[in-house]
PDB file of N, CA and C in Angstrom:
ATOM      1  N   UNK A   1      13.814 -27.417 -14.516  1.00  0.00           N
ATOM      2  CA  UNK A   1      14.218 -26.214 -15.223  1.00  0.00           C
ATOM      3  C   UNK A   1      13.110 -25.817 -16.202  1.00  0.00           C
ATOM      4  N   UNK A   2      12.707 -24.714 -16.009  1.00  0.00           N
ATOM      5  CA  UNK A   2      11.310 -24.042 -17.096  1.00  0.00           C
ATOM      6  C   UNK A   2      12.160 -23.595 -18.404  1.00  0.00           C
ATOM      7  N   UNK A   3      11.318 -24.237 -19.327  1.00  0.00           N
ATOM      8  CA  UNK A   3      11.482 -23.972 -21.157  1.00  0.00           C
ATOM      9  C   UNK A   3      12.166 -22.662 -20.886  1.00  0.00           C
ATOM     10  N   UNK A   4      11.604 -21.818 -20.098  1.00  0.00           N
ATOM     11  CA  UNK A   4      11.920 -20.017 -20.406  1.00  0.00           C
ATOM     12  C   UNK A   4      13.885 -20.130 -20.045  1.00  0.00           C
ATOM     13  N   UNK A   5      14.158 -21.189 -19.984  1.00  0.00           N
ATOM     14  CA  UNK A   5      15.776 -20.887 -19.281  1.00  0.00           C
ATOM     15  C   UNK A   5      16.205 -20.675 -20.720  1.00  0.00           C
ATOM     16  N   UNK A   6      15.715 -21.550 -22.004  1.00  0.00           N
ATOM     17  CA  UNK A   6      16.711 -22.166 -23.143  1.00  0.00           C
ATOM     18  C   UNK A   6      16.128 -20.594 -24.188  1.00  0.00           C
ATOM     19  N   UNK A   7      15.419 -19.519 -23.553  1.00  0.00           N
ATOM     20  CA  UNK A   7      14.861 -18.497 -24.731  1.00  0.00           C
ATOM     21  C   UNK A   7      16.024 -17.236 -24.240  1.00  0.00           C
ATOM     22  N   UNK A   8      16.408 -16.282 -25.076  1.00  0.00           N
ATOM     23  CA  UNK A   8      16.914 -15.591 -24.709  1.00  0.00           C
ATOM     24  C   UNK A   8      16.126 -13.948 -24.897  1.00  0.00           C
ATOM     25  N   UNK A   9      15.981 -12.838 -24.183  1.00  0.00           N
ATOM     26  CA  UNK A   9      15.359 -11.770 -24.055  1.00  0.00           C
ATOM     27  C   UNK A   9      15.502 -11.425 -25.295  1.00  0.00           C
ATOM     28  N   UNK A  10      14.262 -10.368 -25.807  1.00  0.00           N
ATOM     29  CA  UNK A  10      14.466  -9.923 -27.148  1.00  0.00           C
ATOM     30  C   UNK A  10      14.536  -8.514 -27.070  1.00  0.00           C
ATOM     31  N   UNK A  11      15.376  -7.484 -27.648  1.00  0.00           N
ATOM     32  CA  UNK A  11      14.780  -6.306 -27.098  1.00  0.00           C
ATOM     33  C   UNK A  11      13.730  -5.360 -27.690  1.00  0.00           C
ATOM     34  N   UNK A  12      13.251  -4.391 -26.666  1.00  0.00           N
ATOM     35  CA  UNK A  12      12.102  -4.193 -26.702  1.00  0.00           C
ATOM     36  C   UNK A  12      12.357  -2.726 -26.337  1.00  0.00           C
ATOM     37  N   UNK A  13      11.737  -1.852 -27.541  1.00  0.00           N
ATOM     38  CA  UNK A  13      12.154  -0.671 -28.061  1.00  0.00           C
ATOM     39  C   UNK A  13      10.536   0.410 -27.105  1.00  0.00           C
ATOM     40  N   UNK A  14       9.793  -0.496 -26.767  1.00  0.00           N
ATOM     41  CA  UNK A  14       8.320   0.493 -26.700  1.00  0.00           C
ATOM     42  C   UNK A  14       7.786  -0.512 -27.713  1.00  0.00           C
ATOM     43  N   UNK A  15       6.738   0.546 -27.690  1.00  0.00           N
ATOM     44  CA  UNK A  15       5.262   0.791 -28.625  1.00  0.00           C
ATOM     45  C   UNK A  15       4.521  -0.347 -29.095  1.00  0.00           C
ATOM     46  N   UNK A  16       5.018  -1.466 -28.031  1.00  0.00           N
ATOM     47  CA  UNK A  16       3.751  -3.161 -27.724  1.00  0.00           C
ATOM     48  C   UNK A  16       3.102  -2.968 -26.652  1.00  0.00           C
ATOM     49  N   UNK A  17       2.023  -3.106 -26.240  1.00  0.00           N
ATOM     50  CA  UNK A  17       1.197  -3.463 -25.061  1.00  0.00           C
ATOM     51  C   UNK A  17       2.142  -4.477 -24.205  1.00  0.00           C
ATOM     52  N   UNK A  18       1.579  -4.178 -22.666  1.00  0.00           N
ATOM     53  CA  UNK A  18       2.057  -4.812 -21.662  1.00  0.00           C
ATOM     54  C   UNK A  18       1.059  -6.328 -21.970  1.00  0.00           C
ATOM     55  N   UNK A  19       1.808  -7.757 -21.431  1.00  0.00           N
ATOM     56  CA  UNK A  19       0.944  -8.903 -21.469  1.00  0.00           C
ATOM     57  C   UNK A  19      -0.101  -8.670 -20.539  1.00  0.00           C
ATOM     58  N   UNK A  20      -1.059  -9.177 -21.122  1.00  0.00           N
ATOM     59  CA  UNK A  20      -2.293  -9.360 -20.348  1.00  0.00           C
ATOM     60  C   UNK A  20      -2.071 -10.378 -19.313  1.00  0.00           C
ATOM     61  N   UNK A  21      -3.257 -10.379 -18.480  1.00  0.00           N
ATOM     62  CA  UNK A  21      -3.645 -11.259 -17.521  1.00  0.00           C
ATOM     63  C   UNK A  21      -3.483 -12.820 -17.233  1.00  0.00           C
ATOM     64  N   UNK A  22      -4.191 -12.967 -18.606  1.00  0.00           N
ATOM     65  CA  UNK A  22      -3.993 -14.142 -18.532  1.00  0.00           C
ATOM     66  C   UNK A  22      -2.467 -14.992 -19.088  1.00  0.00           C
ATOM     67  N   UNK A  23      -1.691 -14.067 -19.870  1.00  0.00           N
ATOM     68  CA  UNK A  23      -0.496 -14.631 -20.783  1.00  0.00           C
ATOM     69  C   UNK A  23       0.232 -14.091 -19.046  1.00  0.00           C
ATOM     70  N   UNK A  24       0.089 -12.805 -18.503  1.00  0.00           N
ATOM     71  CA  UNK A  24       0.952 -13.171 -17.138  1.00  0.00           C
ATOM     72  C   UNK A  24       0.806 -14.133 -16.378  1.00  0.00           C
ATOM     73  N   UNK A  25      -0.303 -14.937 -15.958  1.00  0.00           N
ATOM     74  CA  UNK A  25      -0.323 -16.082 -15.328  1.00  0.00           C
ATOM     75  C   UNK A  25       0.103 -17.472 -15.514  1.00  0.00           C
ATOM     76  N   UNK A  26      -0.255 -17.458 -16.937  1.00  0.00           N
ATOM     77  CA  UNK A  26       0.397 -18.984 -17.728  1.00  0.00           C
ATOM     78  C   UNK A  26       1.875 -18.475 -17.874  1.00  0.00           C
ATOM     79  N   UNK A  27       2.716 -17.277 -18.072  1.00  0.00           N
ATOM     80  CA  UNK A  27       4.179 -16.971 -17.555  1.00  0.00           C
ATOM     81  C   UNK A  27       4.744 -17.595 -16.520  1.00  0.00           C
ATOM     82  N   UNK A  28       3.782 -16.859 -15.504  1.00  0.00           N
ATOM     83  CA  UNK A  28       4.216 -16.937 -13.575  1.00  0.00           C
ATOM     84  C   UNK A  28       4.557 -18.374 -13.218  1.00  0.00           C
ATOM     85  N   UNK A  29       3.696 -18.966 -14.033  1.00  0.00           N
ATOM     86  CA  UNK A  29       2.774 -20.671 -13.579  1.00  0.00           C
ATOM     87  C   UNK A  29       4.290 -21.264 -13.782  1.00  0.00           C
ATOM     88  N   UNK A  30       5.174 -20.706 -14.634  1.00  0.00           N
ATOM     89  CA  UNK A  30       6.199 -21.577 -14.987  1.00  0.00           C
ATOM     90  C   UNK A  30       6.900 -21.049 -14.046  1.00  0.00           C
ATOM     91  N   UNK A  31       7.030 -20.333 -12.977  1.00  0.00           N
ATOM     92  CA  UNK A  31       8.462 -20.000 -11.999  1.00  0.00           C
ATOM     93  C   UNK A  31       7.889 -20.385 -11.109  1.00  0.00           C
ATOM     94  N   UNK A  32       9.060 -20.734 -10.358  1.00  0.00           N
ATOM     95  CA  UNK A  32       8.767 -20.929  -9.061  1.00  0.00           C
ATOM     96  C   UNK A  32       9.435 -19.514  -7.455  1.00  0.00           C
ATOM     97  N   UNK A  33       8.109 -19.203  -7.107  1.00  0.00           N
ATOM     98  CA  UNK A  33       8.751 -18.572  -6.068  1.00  0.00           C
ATOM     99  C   UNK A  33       8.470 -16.868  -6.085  1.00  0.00           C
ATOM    100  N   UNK A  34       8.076 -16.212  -7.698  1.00  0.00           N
ATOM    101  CA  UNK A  34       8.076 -15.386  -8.133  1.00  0.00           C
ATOM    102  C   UNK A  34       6.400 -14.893  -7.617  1.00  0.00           C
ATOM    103  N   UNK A  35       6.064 -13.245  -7.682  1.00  0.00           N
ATOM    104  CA  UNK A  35       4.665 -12.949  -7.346  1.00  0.00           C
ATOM    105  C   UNK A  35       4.819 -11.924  -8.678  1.00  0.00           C
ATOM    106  N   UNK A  36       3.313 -11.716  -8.357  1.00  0.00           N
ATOM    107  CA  UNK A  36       3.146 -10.542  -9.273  1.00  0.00           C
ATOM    108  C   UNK A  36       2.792  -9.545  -8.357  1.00  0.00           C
ATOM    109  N   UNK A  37       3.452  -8.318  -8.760  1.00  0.00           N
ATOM    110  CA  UNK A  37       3.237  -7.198  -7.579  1.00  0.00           C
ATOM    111  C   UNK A  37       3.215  -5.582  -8.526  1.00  0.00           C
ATOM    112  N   UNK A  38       1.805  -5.652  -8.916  1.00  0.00           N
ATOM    113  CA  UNK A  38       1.231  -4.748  -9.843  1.00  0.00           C
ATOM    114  C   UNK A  38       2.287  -4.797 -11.019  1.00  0.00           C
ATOM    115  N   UNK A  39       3.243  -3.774 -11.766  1.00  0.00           N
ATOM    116  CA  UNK A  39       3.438  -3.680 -13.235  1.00  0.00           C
ATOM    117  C   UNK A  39       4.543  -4.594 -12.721  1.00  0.00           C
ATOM    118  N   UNK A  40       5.002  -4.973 -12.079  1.00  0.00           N
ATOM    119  CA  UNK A  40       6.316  -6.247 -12.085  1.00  0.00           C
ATOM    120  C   UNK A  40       6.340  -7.829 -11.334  1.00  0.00           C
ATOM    121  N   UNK A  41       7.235  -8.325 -11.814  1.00  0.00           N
ATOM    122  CA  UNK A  41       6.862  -9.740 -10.748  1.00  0.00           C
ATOM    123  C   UNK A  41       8.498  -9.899  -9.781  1.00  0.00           C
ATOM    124  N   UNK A  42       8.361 -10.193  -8.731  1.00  0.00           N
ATOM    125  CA  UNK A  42       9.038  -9.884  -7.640  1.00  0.00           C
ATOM    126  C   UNK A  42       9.372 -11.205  -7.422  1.00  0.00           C
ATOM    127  N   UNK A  43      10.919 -11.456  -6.447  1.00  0.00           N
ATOM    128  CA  UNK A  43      11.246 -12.432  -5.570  1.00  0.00           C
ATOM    129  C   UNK A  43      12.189 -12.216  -5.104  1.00  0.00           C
ATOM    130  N   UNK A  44      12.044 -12.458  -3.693  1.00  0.00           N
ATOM    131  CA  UNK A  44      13.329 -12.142  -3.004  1.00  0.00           C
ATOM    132  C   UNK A  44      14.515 -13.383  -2.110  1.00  0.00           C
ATOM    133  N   UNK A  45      15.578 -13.205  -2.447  1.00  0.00           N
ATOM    134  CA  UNK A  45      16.390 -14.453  -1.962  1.00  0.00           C
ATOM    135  C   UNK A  45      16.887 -14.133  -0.569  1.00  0.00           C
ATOM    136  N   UNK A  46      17.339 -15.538   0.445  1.00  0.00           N
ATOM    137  CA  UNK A  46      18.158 -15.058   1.278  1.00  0.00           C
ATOM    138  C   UNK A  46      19.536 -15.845   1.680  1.00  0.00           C
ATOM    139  N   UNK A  47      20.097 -15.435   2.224  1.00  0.00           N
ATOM    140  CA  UNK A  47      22.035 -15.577   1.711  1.00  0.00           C
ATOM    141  C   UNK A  47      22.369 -15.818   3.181  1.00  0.00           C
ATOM    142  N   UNK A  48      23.208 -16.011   3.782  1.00  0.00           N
ATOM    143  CA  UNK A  48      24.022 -16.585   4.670  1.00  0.00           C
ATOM    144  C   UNK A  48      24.996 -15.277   4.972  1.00  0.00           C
ATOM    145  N   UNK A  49      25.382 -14.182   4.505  1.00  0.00           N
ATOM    146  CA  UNK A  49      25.473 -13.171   4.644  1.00  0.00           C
ATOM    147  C   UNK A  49      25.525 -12.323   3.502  1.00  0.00           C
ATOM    148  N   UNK A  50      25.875 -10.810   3.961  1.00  0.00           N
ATOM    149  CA  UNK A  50      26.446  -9.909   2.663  1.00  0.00           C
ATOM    150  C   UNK A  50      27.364 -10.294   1.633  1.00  0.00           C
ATOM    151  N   UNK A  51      28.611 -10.967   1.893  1.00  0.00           N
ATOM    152  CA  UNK A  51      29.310 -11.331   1.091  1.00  0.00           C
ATOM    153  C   UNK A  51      28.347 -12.061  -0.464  1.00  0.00           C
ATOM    154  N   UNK A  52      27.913 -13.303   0.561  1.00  0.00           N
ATOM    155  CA  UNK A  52      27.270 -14.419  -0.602  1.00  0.00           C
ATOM    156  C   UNK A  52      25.718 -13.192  -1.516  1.00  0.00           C
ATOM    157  N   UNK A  53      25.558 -12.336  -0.756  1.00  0.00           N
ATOM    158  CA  UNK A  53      24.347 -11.832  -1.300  1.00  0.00           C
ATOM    159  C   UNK A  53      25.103 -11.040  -2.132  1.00  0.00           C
ATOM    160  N   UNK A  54      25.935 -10.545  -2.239  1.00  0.00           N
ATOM    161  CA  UNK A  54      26.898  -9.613  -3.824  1.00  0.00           C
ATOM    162  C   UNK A  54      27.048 -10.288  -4.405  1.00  0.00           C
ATOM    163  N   UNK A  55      27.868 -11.466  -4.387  1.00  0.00           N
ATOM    164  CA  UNK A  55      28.826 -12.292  -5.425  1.00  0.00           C
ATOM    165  C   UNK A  55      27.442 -12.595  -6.131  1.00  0.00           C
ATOM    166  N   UNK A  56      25.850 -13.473  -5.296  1.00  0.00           N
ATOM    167  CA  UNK A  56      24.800 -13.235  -6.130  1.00  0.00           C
ATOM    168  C   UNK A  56      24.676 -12.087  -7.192  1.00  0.00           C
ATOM    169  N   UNK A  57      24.129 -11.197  -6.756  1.00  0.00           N
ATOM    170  CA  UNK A  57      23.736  -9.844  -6.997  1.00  0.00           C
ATOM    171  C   UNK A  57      24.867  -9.603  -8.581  1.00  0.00           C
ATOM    172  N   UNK A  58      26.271  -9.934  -8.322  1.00  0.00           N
ATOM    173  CA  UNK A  58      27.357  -9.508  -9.419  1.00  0.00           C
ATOM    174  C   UNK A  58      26.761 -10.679 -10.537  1.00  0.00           C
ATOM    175  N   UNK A  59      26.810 -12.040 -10.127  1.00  0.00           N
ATOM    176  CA  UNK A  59      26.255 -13.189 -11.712  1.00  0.00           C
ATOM    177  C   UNK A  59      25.439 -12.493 -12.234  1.00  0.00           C
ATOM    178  N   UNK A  60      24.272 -11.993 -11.188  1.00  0.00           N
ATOM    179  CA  UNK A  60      23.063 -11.689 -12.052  1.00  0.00           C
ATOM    180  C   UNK A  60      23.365 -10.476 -13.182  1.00  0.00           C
ATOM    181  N   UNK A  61      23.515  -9.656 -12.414  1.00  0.00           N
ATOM    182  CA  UNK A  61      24.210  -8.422 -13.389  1.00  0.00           C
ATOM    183  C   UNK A  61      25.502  -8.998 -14.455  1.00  0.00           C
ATOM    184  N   UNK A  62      25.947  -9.981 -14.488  1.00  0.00           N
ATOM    185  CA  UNK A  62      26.240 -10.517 -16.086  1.00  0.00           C
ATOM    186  C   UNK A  62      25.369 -11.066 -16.392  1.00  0.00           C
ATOM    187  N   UNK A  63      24.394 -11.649 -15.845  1.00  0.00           N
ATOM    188  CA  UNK A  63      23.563 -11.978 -16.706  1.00  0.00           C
ATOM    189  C   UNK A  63      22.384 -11.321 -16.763  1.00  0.00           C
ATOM    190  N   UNK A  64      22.168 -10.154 -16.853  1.00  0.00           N
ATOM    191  CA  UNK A  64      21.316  -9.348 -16.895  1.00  0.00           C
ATOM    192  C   UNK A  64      21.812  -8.887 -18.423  1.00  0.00           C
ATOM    193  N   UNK A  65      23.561  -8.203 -18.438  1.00  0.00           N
ATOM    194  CA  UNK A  65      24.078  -7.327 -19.409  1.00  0.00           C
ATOM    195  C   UNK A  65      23.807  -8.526 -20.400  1.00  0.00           C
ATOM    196  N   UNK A  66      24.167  -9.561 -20.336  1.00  0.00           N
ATOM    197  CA  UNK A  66      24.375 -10.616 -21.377  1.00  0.00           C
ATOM    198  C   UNK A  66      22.996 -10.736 -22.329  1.00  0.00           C
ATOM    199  N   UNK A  67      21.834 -10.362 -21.211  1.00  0.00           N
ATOM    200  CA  UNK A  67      19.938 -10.633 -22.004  1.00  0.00           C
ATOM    201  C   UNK A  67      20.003  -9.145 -22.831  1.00  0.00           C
ATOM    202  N   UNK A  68      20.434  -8.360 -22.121  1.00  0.00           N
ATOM    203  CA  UNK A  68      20.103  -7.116 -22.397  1.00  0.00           C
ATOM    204  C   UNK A  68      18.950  -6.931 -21.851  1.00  0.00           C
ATOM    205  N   UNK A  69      18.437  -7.229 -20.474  1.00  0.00           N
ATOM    206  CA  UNK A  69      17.107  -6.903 -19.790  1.00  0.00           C
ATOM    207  C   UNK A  69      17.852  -6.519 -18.142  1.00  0.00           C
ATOM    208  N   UNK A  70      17.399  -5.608 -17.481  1.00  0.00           N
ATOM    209  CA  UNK A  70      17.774  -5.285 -16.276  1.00  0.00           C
ATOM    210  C   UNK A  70      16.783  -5.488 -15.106  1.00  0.00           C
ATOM    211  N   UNK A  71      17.137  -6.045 -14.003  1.00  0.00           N
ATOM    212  CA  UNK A  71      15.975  -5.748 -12.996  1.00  0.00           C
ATOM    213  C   UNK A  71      15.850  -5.000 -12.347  1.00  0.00           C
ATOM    214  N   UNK A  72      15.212  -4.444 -11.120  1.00  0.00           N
ATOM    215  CA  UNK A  72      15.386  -3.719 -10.423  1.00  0.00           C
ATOM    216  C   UNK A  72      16.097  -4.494  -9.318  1.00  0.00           C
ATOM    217  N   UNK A  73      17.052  -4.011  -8.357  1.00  0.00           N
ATOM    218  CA  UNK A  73      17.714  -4.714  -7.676  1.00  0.00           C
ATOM    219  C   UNK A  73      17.918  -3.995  -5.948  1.00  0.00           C
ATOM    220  N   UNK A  74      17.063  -4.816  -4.594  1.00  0.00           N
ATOM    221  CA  UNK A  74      17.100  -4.297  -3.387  1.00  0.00           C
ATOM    222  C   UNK A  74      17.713  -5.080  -2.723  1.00  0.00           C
ATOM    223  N   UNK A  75      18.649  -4.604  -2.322  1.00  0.00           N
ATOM    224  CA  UNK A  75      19.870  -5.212  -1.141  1.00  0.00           C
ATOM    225  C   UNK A  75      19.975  -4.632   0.331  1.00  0.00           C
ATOM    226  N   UNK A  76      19.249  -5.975   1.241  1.00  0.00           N
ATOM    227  CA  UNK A  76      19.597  -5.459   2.586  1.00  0.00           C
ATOM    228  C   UNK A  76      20.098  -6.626   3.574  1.00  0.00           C
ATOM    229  N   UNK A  77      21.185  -6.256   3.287  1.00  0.00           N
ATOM    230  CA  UNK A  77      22.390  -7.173   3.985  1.00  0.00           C
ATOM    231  C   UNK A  77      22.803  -8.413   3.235  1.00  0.00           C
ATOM    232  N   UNK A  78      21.591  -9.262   4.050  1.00  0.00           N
ATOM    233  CA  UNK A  78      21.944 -11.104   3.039  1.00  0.00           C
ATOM    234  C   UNK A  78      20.605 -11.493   2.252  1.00  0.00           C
ATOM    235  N   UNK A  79      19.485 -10.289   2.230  1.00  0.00           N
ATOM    236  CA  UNK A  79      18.553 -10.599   1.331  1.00  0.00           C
ATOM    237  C   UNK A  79      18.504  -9.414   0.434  1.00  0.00           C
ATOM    238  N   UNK A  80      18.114  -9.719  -0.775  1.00  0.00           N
ATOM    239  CA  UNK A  80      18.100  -9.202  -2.034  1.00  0.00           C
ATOM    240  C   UNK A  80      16.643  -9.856  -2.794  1.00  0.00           C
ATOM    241  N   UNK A  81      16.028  -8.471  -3.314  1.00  0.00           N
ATOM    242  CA  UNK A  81      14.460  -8.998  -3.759  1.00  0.00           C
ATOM    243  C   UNK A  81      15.127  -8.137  -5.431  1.00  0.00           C
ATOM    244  N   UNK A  82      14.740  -9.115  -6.512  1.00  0.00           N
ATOM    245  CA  UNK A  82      14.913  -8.579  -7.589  1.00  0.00           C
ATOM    246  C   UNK A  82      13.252  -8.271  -8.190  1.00  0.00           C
ATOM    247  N   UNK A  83      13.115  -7.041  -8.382  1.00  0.00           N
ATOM    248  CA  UNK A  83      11.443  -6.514  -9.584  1.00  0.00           C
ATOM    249  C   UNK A  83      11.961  -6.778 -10.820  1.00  0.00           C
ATOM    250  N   UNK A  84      11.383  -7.545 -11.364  1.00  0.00           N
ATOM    251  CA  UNK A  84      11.592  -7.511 -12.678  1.00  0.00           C
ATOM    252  C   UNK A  84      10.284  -7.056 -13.987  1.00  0.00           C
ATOM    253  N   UNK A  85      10.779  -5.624 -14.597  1.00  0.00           N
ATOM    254  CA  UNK A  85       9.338  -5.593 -15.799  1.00  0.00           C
ATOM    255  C   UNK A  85      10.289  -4.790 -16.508  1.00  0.00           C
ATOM    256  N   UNK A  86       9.402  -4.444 -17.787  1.00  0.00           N
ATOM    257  CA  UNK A  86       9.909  -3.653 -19.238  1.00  0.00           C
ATOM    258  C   UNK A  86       9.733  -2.510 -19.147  1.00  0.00           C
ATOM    259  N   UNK A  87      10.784  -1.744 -18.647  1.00  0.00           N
ATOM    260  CA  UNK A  87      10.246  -0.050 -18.202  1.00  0.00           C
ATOM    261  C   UNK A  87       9.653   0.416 -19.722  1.00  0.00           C
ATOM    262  N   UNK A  88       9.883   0.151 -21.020  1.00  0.00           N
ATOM    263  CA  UNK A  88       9.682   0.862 -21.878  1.00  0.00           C
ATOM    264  C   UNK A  88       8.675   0.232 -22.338  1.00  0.00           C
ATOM    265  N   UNK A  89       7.516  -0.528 -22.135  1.00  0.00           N
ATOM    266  CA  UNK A  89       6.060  -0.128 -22.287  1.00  0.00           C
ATOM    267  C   UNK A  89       5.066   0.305 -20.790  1.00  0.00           C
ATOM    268  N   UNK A  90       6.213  -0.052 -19.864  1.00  0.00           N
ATOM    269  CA  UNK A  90       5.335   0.113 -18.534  1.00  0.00           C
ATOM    270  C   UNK A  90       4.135  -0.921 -17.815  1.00  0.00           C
ATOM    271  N   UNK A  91       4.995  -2.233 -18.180  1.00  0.00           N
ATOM    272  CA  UNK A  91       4.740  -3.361 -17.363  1.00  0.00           C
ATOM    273  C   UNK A  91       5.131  -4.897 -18.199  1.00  0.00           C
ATOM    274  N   UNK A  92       4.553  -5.661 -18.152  1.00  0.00           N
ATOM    275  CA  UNK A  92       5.444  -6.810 -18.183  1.00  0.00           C
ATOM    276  C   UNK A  92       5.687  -7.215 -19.515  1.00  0.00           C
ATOM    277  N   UNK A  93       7.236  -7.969 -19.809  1.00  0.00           N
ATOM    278  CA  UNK A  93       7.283  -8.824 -21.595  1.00  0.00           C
ATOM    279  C   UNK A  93       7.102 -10.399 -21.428  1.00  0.00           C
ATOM    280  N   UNK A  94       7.720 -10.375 -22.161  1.00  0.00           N
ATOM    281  CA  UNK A  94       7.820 -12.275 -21.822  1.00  0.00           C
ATOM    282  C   UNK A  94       9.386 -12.644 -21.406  1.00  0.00           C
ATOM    283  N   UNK A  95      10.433 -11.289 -22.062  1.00  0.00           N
ATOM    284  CA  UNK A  95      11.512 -10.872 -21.201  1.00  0.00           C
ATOM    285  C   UNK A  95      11.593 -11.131 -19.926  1.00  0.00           C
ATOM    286  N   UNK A  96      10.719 -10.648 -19.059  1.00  0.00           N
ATOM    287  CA  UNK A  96      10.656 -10.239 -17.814  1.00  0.00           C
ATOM    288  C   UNK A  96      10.911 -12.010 -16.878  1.00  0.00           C
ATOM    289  N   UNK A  97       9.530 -12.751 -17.790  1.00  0.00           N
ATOM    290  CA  UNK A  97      10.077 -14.468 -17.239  1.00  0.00           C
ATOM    291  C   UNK A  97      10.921 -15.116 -17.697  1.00  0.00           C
ATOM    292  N   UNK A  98      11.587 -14.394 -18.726  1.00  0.00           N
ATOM    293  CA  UNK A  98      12.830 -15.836 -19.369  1.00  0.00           C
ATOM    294  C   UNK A  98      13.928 -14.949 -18.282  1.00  0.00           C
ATOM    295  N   UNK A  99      13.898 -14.125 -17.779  1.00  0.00           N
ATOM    296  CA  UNK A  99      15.623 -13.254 -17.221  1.00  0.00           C
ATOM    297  C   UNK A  99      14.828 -13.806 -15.309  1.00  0.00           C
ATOM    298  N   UNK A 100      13.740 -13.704 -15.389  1.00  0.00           N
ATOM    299  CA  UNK A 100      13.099 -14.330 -13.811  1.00  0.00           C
ATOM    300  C   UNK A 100      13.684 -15.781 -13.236  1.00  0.00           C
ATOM    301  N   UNK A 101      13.402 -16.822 -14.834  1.00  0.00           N
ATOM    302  CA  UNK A 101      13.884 -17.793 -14.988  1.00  0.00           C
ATOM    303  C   UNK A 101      14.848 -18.298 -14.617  1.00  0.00           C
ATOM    304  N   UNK A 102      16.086 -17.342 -15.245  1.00  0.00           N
ATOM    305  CA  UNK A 102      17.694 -17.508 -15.629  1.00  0.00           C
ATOM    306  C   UNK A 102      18.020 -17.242 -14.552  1.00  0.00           C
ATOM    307  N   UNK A 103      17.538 -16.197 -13.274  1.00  0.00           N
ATOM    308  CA  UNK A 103      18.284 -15.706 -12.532  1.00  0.00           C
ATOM    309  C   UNK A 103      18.001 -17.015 -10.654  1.00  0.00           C
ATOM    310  N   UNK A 104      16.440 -17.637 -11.512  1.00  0.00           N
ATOM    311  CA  UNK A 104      16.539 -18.858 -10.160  1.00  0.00           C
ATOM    312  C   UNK A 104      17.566 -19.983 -10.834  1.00  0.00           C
ATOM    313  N   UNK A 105      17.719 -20.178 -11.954  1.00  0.00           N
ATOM    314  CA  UNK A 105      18.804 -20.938 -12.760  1.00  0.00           C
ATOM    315  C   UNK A 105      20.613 -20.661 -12.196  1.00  0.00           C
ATOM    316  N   UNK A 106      20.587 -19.609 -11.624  1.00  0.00           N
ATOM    317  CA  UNK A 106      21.766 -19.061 -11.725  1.00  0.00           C
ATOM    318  C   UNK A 106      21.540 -19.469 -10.095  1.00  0.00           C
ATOM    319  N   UNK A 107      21.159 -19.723  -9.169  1.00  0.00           N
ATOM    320  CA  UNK A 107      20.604 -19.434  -7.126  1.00  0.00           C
ATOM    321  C   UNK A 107      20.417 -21.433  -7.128  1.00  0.00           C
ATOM    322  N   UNK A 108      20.469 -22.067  -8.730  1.00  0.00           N
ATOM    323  CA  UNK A 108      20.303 -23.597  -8.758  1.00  0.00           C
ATOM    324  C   UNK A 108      18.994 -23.815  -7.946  1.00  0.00           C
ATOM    325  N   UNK A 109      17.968 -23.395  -8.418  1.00  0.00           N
ATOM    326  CA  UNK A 109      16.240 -23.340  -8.093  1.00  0.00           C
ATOM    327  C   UNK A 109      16.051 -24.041  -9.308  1.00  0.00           C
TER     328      UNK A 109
END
């Protein structure tokens, strides 16, 4: 389990710079499974069918409302790829890996 499970999202109003390069990599380094795919970092799960891929999809979204951070969320059928970044500076927080974290925490990764 990565340190980032026990931090909780802070929110984030704008007007900070997106993390750099290198603070995104020493981030990433701590997940497993996750890419970086230009302003967000991506991963996609796969499920045994539709059913199990909602009931996913529904934890996360409490625990999305619970950080107060949202991902982006693509559902096709029994796989689901969550983007996760800070729309309000226009690319990544440190948000982005503690809710990346929580949500392989939640799939028992």
């Amino acid at each position: 389990m990565s340190e980032l499970t026990l931090r909780r999202c802070v929110p984030c109003e704008g007007g900070v710079p997106p993390l750099g390069r290198t603070e995104t990599e020493r981030l990433l380094a701590q997940l497993s499974g996750w890419s970086l795919s230009g302003k967000w970092i991506s991963k996609e799960f796969q499920f045994k069918n539709f059913i199990e891929a909602m009931t996913f999809v529904n934890r996360v979204a409490e625990l999305a409302e619970q950080e107060g951070h949202h991902p982006d969320i693509h559902i096709h059928y029994s796989r689901v790829r969550f983007d996760i970044w800070t729309h309000t500076i226009g690319g990544l927080s440190e948000n982005d890996f503690i809710l990346a974290a929580k949500v392989d925490m939640l799939r028992g990764l």
